[in-house]
PDB file of N, CA and C in Angstrom:
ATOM      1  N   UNK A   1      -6.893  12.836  10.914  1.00  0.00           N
ATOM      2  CA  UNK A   1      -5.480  12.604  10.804  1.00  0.00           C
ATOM      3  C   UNK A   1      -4.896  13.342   9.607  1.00  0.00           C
ATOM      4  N   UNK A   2      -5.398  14.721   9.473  1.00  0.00           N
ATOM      5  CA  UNK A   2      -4.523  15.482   7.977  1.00  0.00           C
ATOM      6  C   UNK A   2      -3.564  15.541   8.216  1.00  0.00           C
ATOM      7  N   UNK A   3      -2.939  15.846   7.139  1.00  0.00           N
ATOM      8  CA  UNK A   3      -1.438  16.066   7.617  1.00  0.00           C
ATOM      9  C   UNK A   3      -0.649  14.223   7.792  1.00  0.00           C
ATOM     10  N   UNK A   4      -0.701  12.743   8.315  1.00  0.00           N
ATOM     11  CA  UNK A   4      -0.352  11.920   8.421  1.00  0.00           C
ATOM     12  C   UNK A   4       0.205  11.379   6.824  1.00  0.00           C
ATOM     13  N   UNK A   5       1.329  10.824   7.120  1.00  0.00           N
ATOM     14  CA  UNK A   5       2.249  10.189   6.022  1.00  0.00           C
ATOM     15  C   UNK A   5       1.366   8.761   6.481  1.00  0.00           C
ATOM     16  N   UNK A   6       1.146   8.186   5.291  1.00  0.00           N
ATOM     17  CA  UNK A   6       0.326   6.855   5.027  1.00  0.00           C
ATOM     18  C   UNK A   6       0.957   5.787   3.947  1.00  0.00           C
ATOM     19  N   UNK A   7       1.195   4.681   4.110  1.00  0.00           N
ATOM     20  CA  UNK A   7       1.282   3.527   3.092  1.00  0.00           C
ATOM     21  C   UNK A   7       0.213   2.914   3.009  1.00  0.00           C
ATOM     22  N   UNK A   8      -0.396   3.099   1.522  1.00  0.00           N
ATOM     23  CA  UNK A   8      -1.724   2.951   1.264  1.00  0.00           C
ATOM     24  C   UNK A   8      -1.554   1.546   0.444  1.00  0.00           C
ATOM     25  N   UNK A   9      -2.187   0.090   0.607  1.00  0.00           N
ATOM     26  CA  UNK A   9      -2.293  -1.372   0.185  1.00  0.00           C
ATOM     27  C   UNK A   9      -3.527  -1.265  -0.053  1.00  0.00           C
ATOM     28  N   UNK A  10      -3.511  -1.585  -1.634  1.00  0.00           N
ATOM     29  CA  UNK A  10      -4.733  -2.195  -2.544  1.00  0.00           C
ATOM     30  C   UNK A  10      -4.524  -3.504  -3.301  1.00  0.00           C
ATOM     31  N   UNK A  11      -5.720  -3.972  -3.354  1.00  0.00           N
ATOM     32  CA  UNK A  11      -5.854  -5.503  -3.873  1.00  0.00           C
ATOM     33  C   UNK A  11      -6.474  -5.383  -4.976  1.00  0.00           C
ATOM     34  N   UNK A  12      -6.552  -5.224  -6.507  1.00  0.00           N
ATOM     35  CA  UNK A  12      -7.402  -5.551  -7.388  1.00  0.00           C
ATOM     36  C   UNK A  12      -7.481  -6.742  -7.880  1.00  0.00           C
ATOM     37  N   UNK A  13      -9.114  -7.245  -7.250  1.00  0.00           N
ATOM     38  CA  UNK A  13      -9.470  -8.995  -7.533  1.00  0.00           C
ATOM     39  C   UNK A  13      -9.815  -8.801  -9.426  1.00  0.00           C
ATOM     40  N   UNK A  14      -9.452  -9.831  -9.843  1.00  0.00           N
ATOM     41  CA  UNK A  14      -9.998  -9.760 -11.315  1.00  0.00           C
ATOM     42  C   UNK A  14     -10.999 -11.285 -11.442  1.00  0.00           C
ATOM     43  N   UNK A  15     -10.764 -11.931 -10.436  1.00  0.00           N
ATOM     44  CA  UNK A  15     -11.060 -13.640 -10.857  1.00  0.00           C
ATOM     45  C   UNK A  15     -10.295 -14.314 -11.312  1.00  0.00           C
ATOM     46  N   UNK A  16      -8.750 -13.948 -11.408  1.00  0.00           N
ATOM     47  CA  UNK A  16      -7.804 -14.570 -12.358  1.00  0.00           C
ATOM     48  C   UNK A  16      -6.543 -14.146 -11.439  1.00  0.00           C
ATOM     49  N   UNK A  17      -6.355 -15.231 -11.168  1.00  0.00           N
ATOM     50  CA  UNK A  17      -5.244 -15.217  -9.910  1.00  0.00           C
ATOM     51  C   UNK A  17      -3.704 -14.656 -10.522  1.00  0.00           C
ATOM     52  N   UNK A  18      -3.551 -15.416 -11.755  1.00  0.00           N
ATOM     53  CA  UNK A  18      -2.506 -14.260 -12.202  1.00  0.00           C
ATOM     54  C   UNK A  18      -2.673 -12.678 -12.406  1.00  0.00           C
ATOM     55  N   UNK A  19      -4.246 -12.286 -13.366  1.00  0.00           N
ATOM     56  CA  UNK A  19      -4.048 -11.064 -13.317  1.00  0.00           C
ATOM     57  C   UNK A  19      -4.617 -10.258 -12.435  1.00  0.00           C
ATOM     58  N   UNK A  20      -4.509 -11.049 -11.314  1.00  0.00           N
ATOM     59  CA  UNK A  20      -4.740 -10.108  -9.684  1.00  0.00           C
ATOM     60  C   UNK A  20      -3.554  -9.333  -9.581  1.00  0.00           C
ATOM     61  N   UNK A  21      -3.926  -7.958  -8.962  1.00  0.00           N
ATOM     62  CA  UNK A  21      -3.092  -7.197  -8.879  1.00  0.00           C
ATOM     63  C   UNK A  21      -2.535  -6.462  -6.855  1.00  0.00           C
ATOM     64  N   UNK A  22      -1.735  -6.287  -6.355  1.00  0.00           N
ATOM     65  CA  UNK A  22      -1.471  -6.134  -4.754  1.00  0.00           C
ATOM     66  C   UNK A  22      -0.309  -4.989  -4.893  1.00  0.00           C
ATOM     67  N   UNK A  23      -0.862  -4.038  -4.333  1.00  0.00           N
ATOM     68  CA  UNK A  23       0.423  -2.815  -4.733  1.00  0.00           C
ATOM     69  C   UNK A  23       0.265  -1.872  -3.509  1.00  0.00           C
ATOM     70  N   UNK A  24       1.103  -1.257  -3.255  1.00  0.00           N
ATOM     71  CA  UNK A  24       1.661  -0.097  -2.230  1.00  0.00           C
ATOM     72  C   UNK A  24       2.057   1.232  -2.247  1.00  0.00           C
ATOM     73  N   UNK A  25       1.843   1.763  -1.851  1.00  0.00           N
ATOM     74  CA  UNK A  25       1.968   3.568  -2.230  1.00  0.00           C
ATOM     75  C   UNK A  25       2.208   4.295  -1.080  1.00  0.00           C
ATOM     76  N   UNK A  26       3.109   5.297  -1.475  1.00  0.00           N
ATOM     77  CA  UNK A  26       3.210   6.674  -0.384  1.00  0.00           C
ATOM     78  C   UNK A  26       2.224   7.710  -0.511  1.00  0.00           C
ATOM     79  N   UNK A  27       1.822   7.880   0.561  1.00  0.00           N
ATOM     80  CA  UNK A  27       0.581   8.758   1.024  1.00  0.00           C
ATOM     81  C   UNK A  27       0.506   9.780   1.905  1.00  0.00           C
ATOM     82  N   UNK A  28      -0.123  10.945   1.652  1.00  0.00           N
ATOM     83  CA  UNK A  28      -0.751  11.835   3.120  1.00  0.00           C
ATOM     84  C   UNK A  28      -2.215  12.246   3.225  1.00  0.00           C
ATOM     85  N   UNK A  29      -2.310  12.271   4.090  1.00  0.00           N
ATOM     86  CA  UNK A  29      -4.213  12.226   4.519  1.00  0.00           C
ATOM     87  C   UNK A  29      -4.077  14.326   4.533  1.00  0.00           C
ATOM     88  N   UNK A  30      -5.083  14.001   3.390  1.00  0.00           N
ATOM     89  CA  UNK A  30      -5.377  15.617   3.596  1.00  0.00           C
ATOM     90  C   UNK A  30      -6.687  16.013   3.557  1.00  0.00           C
ATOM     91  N   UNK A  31      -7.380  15.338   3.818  1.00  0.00           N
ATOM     92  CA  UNK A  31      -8.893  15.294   4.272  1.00  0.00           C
ATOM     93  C   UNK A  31      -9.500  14.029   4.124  1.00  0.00           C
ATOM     94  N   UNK A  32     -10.618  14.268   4.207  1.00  0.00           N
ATOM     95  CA  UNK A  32     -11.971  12.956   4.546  1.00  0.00           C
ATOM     96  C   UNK A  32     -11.990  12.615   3.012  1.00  0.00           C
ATOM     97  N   UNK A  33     -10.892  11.780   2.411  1.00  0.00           N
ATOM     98  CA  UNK A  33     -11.039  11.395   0.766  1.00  0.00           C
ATOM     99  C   UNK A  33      -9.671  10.211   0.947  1.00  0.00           C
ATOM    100  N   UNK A  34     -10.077  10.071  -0.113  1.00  0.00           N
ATOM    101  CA  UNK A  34      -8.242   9.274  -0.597  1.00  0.00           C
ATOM    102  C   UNK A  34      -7.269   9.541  -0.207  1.00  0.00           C
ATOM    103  N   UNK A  35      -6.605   9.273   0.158  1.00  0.00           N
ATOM    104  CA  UNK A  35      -5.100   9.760   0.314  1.00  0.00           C
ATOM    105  C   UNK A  35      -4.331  10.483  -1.068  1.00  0.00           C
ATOM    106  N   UNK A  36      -3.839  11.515  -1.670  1.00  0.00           N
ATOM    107  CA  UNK A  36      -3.171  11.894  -2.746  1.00  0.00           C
ATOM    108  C   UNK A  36      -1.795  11.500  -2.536  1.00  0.00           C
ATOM    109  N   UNK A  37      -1.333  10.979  -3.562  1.00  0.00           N
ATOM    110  CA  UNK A  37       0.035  10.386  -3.913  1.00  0.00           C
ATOM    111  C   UNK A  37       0.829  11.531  -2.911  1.00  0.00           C
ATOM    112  N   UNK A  38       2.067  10.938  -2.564  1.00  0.00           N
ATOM    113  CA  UNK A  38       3.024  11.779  -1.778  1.00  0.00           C
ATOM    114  C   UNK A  38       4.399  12.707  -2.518  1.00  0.00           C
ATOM    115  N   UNK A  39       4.660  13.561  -2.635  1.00  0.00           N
ATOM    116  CA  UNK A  39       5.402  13.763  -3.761  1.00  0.00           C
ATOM    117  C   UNK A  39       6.677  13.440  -3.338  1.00  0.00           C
ATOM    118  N   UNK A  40       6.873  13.322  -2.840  1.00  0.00           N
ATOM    119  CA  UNK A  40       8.189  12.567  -1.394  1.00  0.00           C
ATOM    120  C   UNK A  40       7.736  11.496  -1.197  1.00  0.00           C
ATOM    121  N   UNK A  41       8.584   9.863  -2.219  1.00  0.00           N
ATOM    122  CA  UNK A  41       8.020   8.892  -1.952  1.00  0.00           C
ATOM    123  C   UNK A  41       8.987   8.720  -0.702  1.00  0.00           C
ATOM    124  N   UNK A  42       9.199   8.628   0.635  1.00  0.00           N
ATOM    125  CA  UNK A  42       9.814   7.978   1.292  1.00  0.00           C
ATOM    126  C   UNK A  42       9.881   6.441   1.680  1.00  0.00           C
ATOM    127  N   UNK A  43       9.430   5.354   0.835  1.00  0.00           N
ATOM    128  CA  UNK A  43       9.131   3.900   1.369  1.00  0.00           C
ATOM    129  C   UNK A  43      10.183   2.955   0.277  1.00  0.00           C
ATOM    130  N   UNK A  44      11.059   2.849   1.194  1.00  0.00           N
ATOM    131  CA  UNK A  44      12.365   1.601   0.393  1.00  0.00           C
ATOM    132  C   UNK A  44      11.862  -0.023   0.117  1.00  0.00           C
ATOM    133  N   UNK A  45      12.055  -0.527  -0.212  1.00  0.00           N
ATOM    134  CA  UNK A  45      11.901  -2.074  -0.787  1.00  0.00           C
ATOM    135  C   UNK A  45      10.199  -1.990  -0.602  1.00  0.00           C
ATOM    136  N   UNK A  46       9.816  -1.805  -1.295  1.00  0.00           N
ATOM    137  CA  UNK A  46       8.343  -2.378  -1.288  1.00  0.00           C
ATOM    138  C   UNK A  46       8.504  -3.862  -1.863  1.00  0.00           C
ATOM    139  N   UNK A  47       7.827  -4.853  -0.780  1.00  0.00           N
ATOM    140  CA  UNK A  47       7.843  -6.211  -1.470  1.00  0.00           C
ATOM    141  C   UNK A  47       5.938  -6.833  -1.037  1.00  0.00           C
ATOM    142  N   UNK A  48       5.523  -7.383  -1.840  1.00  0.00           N
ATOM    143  CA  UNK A  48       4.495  -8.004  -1.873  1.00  0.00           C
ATOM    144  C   UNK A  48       4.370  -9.399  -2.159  1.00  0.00           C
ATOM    145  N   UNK A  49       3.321  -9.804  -1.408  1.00  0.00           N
ATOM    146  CA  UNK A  49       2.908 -11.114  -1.333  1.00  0.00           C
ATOM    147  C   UNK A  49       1.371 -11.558  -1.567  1.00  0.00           C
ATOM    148  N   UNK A  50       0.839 -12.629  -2.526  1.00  0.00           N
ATOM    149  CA  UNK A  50      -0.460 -12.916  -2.657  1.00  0.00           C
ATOM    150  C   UNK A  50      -0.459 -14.391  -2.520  1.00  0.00           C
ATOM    151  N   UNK A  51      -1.421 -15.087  -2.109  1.00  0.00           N
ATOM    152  CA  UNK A  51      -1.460 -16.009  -2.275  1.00  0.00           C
ATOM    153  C   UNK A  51      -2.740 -16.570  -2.118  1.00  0.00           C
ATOM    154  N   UNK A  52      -3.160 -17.671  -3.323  1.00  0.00           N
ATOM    155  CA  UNK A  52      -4.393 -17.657  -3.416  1.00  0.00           C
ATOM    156  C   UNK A  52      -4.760 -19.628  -3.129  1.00  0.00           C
ATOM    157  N   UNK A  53      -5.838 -19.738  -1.999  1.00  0.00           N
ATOM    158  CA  UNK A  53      -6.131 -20.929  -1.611  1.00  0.00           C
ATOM    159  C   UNK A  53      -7.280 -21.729  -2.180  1.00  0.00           C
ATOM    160  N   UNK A  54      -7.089 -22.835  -3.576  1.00  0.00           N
ATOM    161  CA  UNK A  54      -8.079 -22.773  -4.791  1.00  0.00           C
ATOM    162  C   UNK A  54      -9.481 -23.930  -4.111  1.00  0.00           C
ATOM    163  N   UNK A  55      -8.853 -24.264  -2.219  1.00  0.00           N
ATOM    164  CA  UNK A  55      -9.846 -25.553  -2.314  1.00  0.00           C
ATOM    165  C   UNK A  55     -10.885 -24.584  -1.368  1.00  0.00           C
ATOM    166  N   UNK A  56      -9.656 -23.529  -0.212  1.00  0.00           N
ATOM    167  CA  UNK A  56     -10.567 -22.565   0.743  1.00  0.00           C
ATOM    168  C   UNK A  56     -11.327 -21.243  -0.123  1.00  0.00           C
ATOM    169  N   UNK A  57     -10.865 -21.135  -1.328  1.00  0.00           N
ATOM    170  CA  UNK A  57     -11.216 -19.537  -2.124  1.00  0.00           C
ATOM    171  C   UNK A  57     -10.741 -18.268  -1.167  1.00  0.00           C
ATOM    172  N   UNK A  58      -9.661 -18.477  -0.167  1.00  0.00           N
ATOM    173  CA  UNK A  58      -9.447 -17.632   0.432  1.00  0.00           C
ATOM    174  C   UNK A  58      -7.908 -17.022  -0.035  1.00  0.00           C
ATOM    175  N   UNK A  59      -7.777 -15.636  -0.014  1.00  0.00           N
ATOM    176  CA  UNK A  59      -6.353 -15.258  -0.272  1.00  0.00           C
ATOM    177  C   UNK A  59      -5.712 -14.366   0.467  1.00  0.00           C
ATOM    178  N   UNK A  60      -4.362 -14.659   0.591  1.00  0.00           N
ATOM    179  CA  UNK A  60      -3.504 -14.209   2.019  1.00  0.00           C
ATOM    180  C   UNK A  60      -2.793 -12.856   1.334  1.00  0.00           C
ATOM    181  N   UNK A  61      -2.695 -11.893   1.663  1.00  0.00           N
ATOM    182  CA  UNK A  61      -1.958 -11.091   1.591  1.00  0.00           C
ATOM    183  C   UNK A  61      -0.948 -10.098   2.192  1.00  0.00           C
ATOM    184  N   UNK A  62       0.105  -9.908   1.680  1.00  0.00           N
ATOM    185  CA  UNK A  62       1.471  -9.232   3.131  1.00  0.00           C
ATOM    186  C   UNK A  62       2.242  -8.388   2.197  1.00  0.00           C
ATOM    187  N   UNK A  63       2.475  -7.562   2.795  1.00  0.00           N
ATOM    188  CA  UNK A  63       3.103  -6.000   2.412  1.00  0.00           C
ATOM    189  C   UNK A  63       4.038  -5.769   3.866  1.00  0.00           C
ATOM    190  N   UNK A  64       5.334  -5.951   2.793  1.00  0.00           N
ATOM    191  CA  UNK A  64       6.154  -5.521   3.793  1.00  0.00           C
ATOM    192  C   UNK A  64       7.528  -4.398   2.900  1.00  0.00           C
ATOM    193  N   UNK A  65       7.647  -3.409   4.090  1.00  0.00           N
ATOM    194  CA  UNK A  65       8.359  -2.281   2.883  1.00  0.00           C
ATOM    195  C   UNK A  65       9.506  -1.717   4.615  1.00  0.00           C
ATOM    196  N   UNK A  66      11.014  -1.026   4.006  1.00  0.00           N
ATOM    197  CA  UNK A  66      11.300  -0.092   5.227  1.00  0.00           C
ATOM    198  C   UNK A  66      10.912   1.421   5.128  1.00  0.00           C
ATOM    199  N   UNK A  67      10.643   1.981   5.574  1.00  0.00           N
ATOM    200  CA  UNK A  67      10.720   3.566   5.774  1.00  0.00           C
ATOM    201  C   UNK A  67      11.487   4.010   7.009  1.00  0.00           C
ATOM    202  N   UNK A  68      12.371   5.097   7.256  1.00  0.00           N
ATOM    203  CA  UNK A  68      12.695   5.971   8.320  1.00  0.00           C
ATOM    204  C   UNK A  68      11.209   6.479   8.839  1.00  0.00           C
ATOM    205  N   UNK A  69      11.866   6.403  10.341  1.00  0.00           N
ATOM    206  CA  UNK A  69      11.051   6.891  10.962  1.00  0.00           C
ATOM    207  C   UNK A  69      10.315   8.254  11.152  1.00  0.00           C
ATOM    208  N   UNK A  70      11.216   8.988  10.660  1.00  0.00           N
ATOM    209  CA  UNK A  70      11.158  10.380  10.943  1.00  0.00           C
ATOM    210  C   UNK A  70      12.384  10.897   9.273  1.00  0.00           C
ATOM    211  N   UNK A  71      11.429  11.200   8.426  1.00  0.00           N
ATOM    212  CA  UNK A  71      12.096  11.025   6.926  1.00  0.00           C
ATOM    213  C   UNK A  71      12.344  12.918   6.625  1.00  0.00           C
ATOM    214  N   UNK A  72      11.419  13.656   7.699  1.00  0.00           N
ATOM    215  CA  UNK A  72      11.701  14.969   7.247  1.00  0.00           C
ATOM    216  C   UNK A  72      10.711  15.954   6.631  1.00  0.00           C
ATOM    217  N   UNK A  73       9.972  14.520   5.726  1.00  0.00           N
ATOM    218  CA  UNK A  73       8.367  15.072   4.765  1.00  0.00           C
ATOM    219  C   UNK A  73       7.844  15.765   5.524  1.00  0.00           C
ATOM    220  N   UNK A  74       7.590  17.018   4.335  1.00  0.00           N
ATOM    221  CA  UNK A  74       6.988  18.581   5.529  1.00  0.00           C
ATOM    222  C   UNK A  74       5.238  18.168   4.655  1.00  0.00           C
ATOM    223  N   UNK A  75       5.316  17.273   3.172  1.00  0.00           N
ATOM    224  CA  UNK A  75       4.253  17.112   2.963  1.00  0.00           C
ATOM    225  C   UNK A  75       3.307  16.034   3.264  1.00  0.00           C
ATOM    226  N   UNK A  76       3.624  15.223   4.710  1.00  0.00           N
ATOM    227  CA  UNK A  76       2.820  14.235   5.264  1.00  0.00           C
ATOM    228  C   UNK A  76       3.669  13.476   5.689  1.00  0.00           C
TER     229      UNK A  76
END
């Protein structure tokens, strides 16, 4: 998928529910690696959600952001 515009969601667990971290990024796949930052962020309201369950140890997470569909990016 080179060439694909990507919104890339990472979770950094620390053990410490406050300084857990849940973040979102603009992306393009330009080979079999990471995605490199997009230099054309096209993604409006990034909003995030964590939530951590202290009796299940389980935690919910939701990423919700708008983008156009068709934004123009010739770089992914």
């Amino acid at each position: 998928m080179v060439g694909s515009d990507i919104i890339m969601c990472q979770f950094k667990f620390s053990g410490v529910n406050a300084a857990d971290v849940f973040s979102c990024s603009d992306r393009y796949a330009s080979a079999y690696a990471i995605p490199p930052l997009d230099t054309s962020d096209d993604v409006d309201d990034v909003e995030t959600l964590k939530t951590f369950d202290d009796v299940t140890k389980t935690c919910t997470l939701v990423a919700t952001f708008k983008r156009k569909l068709n934004t123009g990016d010739t770089s992914g």
